[in-house]
Protein backbone atom coordinates (compact mmCIF):
# COMPACT_ATOMS: atom_id res chain seq x y z
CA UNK A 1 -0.53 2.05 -146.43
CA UNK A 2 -2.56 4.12 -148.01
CA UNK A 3 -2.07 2.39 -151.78
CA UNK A 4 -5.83 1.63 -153.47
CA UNK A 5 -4.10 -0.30 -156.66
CA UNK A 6 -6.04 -3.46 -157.09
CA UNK A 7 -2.72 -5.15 -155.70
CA UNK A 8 -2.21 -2.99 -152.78
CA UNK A 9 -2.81 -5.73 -150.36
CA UNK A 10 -0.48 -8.05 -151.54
CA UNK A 11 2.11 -5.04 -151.71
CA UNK A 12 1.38 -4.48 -147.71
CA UNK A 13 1.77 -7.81 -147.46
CA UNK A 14 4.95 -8.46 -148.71
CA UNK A 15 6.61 -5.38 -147.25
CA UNK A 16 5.59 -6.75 -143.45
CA UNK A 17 7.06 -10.50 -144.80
CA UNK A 18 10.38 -8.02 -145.68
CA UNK A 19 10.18 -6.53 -142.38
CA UNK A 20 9.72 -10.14 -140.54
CA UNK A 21 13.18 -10.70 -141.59
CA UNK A 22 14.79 -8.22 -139.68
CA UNK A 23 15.25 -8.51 -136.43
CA UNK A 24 12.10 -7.73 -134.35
CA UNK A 25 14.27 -4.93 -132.17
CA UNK A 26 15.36 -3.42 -134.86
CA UNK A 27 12.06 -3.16 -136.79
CA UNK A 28 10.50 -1.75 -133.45
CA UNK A 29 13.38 0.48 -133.33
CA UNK A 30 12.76 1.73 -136.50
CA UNK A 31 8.82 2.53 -135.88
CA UNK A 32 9.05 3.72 -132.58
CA UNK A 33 11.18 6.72 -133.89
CA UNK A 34 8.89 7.05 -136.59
CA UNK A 35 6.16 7.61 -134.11
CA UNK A 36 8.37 10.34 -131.81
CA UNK A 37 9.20 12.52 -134.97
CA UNK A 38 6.54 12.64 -136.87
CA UNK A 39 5.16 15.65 -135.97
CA UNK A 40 1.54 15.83 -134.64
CA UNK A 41 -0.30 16.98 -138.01
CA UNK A 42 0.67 13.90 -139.44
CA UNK A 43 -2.43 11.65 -138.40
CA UNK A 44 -2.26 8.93 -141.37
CA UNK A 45 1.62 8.40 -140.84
CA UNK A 46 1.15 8.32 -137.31
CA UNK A 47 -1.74 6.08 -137.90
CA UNK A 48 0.56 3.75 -140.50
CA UNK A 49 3.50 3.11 -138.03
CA UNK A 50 0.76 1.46 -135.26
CA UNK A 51 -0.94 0.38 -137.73
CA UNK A 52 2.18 -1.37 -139.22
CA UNK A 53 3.25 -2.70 -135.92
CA UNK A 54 -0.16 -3.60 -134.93
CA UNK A 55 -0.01 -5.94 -138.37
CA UNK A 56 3.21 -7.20 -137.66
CA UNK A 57 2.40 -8.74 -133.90
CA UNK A 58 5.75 -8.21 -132.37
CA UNK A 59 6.00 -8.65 -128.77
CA UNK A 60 9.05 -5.87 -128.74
CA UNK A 61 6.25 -3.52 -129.80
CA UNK A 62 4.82 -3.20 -126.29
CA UNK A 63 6.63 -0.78 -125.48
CA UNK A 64 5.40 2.03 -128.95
CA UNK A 65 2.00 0.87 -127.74
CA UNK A 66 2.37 2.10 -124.14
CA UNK A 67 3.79 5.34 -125.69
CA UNK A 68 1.47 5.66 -127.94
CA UNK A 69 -1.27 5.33 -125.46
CA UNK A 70 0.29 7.42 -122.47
CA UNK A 71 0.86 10.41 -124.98
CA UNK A 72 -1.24 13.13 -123.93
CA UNK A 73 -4.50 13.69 -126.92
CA UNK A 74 -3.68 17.13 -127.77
CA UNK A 75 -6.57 19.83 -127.72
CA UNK A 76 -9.00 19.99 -130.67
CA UNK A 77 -7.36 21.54 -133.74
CA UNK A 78 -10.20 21.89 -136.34
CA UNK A 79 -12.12 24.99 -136.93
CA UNK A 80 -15.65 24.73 -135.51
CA UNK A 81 -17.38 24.73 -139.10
CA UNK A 82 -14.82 21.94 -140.30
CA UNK A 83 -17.32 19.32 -138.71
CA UNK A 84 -16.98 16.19 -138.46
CA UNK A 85 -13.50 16.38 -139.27
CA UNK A 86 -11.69 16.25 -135.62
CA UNK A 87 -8.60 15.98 -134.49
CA UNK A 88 -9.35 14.67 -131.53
CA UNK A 89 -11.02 11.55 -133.46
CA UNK A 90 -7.68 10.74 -135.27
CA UNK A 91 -5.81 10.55 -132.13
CA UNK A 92 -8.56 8.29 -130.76
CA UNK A 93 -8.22 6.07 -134.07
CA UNK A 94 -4.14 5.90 -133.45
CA UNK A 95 -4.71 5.09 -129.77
CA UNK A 96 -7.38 2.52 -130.49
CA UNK A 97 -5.01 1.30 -132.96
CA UNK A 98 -2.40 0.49 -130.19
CA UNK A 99 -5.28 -1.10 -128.33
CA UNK A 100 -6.15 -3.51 -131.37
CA UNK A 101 -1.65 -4.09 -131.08
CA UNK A 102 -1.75 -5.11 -128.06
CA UNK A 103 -5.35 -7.13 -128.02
CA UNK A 104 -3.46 -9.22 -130.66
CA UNK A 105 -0.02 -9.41 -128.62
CA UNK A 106 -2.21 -10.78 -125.55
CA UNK A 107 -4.12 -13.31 -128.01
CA UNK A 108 -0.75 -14.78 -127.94
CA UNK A 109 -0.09 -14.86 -124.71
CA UNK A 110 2.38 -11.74 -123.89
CA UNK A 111 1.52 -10.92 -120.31
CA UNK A 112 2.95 -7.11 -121.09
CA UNK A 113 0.21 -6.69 -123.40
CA UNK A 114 -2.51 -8.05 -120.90
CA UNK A 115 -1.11 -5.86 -118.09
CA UNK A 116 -1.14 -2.68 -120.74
CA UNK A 117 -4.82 -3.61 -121.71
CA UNK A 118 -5.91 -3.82 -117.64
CA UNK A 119 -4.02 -0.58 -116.48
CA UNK A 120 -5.97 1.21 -119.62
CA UNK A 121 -8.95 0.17 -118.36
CA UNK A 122 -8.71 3.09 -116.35
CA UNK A 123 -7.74 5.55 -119.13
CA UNK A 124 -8.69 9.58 -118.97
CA UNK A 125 -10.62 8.95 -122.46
CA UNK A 126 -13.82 7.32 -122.28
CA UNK A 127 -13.03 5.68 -126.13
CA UNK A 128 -9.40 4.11 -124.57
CA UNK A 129 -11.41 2.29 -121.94
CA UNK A 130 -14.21 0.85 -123.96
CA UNK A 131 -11.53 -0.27 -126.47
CA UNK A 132 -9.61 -1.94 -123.29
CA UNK A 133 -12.83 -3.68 -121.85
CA UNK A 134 -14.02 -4.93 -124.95
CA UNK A 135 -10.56 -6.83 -126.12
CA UNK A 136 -9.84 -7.83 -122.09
CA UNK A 137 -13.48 -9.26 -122.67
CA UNK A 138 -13.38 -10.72 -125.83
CA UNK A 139 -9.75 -12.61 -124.75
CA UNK A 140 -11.83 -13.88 -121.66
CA UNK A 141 -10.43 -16.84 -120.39
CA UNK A 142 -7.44 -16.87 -122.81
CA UNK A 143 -5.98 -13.97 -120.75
CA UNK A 144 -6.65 -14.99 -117.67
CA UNK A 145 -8.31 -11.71 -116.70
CA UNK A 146 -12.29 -10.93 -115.25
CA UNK A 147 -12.46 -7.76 -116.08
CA UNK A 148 -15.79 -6.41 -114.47
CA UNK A 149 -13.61 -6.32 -110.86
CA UNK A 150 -11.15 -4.18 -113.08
CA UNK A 151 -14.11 -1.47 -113.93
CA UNK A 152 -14.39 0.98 -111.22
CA UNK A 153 -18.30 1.01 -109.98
CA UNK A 154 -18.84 4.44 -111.92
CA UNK A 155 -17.91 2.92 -115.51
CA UNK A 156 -19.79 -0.21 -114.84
CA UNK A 157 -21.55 0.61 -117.92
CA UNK A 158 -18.69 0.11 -119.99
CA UNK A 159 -19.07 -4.05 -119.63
CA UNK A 160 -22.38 -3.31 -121.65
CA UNK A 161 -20.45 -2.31 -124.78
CA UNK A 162 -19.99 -5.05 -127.72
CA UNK A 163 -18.31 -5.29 -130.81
């Protein structure tokens, strides 16, 4: 993941064809318990195992995205004078992550996806529900969801947000 060689890509991109031919539970498996023991200083492997799942589209991986999203963004952790590191902002970036998962997993059609993206639309942080609007949006049609009835009249605002 985090590889700069002037091949890197094609590395990444040969390791998810290696993991396409394993069975998609299994694979899943393997990430989701990845994401439950890493512990929470570990923001770029954390990062790397949605990330990886995000990049590999598999519809088992609704599930890690729900957890991922539903897991409680634990209080600031960098000194004041350590700005703009946050710690905060890499938890956003991992939950956004899962958002970008499942925008992709409802570009294909997986209603658990869509229903994920719409009950986030209504997420404590204010970053998690942009993130939701904009890919509910941006799907349109294709997901067979209007999302401005989904925005509660206080966060009508949100639908003003573009990519």
């Amino acid at each position: 993941m985090s590889d700069t060689a002037e091949y890197a890509a094609e590395g990444y991109q040969r390791a998810l064809d290696t993991l396409h031919g394993y069975p998609d539970e299994a694979v899943t498996a393997v990430l989701r318990r990845g994401w439950e023991t890493l512990p929470e200083c570990a923001y770029p492997d954390r990062w790397g195992v949605v990330q990886v799942l995000t990049d590999l589209r598999l519809s088992t991986a609704t599930d890690v995205f729900e957890a991922v999203l539903t897991t409680p963004i634990p209080p600031e952790r960098t000194v004041e004078f350590a700005h703009p590191y946050s710690t905060v902002g890499e938890e956003i970036t991992i939950r956004t992550t899962a958002v970008e998962g499942l925008t992709r997993l409802a570009a294909e059609d997986d209603p658990g996806a869509v229903e994920l993206l719409i009950r986030h639309v209504t997420d404590a942080d204010r970053s998690i529900q942009v993130a939701c609007v904009m890919a509910l949006r941006d799907l349109g049609e294709d997901a067979g969801v209007d999302v401005s009835p989904l925005v509660p009249e206080e966060d009508q605002d949100l639908l003003r947000f573009r990519r």
